[in-house]
Protein backbone atom coordinates (compact mmCIF):
# COMPACT_ATOMS: atom_id res chain seq x y z
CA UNK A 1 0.00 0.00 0.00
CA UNK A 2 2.94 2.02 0.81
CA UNK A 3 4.73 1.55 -2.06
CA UNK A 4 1.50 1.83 -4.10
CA UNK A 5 1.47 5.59 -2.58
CA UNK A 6 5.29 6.28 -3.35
CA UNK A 7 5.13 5.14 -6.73
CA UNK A 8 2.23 7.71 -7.43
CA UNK A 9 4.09 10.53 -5.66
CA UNK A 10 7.10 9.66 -7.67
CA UNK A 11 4.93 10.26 -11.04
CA UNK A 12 3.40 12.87 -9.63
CA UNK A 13 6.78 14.89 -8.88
CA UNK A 14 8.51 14.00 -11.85
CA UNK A 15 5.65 14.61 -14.14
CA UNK A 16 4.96 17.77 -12.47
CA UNK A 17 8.46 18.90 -13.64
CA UNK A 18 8.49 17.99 -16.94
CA UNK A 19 5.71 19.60 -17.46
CA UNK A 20 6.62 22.71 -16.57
CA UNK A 21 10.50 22.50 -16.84
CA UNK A 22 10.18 21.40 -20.62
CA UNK A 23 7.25 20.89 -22.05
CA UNK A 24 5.64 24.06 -21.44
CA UNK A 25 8.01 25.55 -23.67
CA UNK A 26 7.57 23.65 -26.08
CA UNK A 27 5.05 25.11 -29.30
CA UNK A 28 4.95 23.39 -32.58
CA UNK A 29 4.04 25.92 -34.80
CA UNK A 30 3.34 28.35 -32.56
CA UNK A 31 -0.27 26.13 -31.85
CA UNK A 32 0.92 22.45 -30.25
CA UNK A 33 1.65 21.96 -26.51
CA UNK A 34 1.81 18.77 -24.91
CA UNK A 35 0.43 18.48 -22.04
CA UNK A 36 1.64 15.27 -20.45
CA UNK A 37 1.08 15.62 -16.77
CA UNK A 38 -2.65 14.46 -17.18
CA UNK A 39 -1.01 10.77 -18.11
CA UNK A 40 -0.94 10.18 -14.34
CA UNK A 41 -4.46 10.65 -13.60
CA UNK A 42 -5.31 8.59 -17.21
CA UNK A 43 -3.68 5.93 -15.43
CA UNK A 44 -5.14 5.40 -12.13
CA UNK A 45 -6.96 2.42 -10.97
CA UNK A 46 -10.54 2.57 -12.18
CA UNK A 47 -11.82 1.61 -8.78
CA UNK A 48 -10.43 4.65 -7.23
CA UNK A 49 -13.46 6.29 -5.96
CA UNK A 50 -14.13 9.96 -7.94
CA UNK A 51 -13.50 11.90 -4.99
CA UNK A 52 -9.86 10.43 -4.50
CA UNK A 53 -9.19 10.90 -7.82
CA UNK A 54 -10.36 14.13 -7.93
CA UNK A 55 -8.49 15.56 -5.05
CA UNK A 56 -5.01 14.00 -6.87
CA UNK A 57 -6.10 16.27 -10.00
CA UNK A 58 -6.28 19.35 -8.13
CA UNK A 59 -3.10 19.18 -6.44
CA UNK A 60 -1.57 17.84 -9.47
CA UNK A 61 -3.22 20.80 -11.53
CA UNK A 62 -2.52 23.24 -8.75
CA UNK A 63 1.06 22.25 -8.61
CA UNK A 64 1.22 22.57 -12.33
CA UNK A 65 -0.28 26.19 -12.38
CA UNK A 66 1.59 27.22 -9.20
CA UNK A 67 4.92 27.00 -10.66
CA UNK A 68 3.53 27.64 -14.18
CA UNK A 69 2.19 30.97 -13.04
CA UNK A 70 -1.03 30.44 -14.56
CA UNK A 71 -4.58 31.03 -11.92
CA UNK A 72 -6.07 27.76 -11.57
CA UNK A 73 -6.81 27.10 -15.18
CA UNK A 74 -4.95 23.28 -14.99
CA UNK A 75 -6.53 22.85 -11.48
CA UNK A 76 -10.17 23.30 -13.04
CA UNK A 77 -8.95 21.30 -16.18
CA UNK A 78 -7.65 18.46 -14.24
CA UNK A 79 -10.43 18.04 -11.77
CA UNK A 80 -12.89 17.99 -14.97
CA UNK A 81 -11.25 15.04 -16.07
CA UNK A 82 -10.85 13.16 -13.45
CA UNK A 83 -14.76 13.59 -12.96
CA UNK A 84 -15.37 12.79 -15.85
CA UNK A 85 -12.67 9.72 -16.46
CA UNK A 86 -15.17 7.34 -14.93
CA UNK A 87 -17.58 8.08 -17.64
CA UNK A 88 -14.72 7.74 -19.93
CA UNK A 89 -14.21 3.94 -18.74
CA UNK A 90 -17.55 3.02 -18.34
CA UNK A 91 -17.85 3.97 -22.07
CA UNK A 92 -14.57 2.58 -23.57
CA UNK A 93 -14.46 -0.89 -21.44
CA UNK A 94 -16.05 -3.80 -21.59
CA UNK A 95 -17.92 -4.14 -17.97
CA UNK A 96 -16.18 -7.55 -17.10
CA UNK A 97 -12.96 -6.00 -16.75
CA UNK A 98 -13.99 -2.33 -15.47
CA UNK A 99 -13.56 -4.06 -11.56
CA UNK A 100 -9.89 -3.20 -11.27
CA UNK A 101 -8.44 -2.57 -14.21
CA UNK A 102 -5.53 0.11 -14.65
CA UNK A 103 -6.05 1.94 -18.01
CA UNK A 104 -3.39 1.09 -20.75
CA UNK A 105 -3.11 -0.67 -24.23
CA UNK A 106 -2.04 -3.83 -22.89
CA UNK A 107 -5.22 -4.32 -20.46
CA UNK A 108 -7.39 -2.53 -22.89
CA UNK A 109 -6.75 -3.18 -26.10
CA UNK A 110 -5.43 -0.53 -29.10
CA UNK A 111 -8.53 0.45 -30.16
CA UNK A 112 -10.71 0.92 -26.69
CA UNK A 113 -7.91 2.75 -25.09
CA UNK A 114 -7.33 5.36 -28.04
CA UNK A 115 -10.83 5.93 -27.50
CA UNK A 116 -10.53 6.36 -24.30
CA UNK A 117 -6.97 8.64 -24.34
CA UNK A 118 -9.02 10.96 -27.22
CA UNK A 119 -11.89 11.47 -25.70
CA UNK A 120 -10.54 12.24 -22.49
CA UNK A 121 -7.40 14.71 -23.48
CA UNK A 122 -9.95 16.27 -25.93
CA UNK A 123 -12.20 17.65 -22.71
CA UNK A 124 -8.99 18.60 -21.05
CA UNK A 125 -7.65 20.16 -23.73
CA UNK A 126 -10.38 21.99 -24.38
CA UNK A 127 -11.84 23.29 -21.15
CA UNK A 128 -7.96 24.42 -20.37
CA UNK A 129 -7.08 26.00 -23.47
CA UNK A 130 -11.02 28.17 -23.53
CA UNK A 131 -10.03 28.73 -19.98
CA UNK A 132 -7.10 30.34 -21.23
CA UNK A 133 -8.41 32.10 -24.55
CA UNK A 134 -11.14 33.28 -22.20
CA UNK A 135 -12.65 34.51 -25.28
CA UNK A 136 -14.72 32.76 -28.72
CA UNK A 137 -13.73 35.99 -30.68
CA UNK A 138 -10.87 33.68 -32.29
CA UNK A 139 -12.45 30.59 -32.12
CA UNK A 140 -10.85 28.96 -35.18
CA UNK A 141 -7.36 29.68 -33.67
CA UNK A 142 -8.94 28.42 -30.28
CA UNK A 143 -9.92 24.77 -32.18
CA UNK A 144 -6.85 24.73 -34.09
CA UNK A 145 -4.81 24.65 -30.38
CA UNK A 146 -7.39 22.30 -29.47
CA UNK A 147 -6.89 19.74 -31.73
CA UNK A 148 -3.35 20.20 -32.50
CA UNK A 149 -2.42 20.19 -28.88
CA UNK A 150 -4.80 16.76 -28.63
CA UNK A 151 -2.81 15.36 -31.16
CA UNK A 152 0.40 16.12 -29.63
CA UNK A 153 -0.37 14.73 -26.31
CA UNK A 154 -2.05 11.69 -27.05
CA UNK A 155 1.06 11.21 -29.53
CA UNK A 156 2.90 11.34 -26.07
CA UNK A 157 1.40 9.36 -24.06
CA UNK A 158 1.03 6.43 -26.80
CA UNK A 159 4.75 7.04 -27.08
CA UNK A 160 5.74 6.75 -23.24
CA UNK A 161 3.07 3.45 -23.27
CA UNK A 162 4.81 2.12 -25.79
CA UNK A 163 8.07 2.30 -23.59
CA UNK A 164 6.19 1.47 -20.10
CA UNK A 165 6.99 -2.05 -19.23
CA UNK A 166 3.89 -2.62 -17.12
């Protein structure tokens, strides 16, 4: 259990600063971030109950905008994922294996989790990035970010699954 806790605060710290040591400077084209620190709450156990889950978020999100310097914007974008992720599961997974099954290709299957990875960075993505804009007068360079930075990240995360050895 210990360990189990550990482990998470490990991801959680080292995610944290990637995030914002590297990857928030990175812009293809002057549209694409990735936004890989949302990989940790992808991944929890779905039998962690939504509260839990959503308490990680916000610190993770709060830790995120803290030494980002942005006000709360990741915070309100994490915690909307992780209430939504069960959704996201529920939809995606067959119900004989939602019991206690830890989100990833090998458990899932290709085509279930991509489903699941899309759908769920796209609502991210896209209440943090209107959060941001905080306006619709450029909408089409608002969707453009959206679904480039989508792109990007779930091009992460496949890539850092594809490396994971469990």
């Amino acid at each position: 259990m210990i360990i189990n806790y550990l482990h998470k605060i490990g991801w959680f710290v080292g995610l944290v600063l990637l995030q914002v040591l590297i990857l928030n400077n990175v812009h293809i084209a002057g549209y694409a971030t990735p936004f890989l620190y949302i990989y940790m709450i992808l991944k929890f156990e779905s039998d962690v109950p939504r509260n839990a889950l959503m308490l990680w978020a916000f610190f993770l999100g709060l830790a995120v905008d803290i030494l980002s310097d942005t006000p709360g914007m990741n915070a309100a974008a994490t915690v909307l994922l992780a209430f939504l992720r069960p959704t996201f599961l529920r939809l995606f997974v067959p119900r004989d294996t939602l019991d206690t099954l830890v989100p990833a290709v090998r458990t899932m299957g290709i085509s279930p989790f991509l489903k699941y990875l899309v759908a769920s960075v796209l609502v991210h993505h896209g209440m943090l990035l209107t959060l941001e804009f905080f306006s619709f007068v450029h909408i089409g360079a608002l969707l453009l970010r959206i679904v480039t930075s989508t792109l990007l990240t779930v091009a992460c995360i496949m890539a850092v699954e594809g490396i994971r050895k469990k």
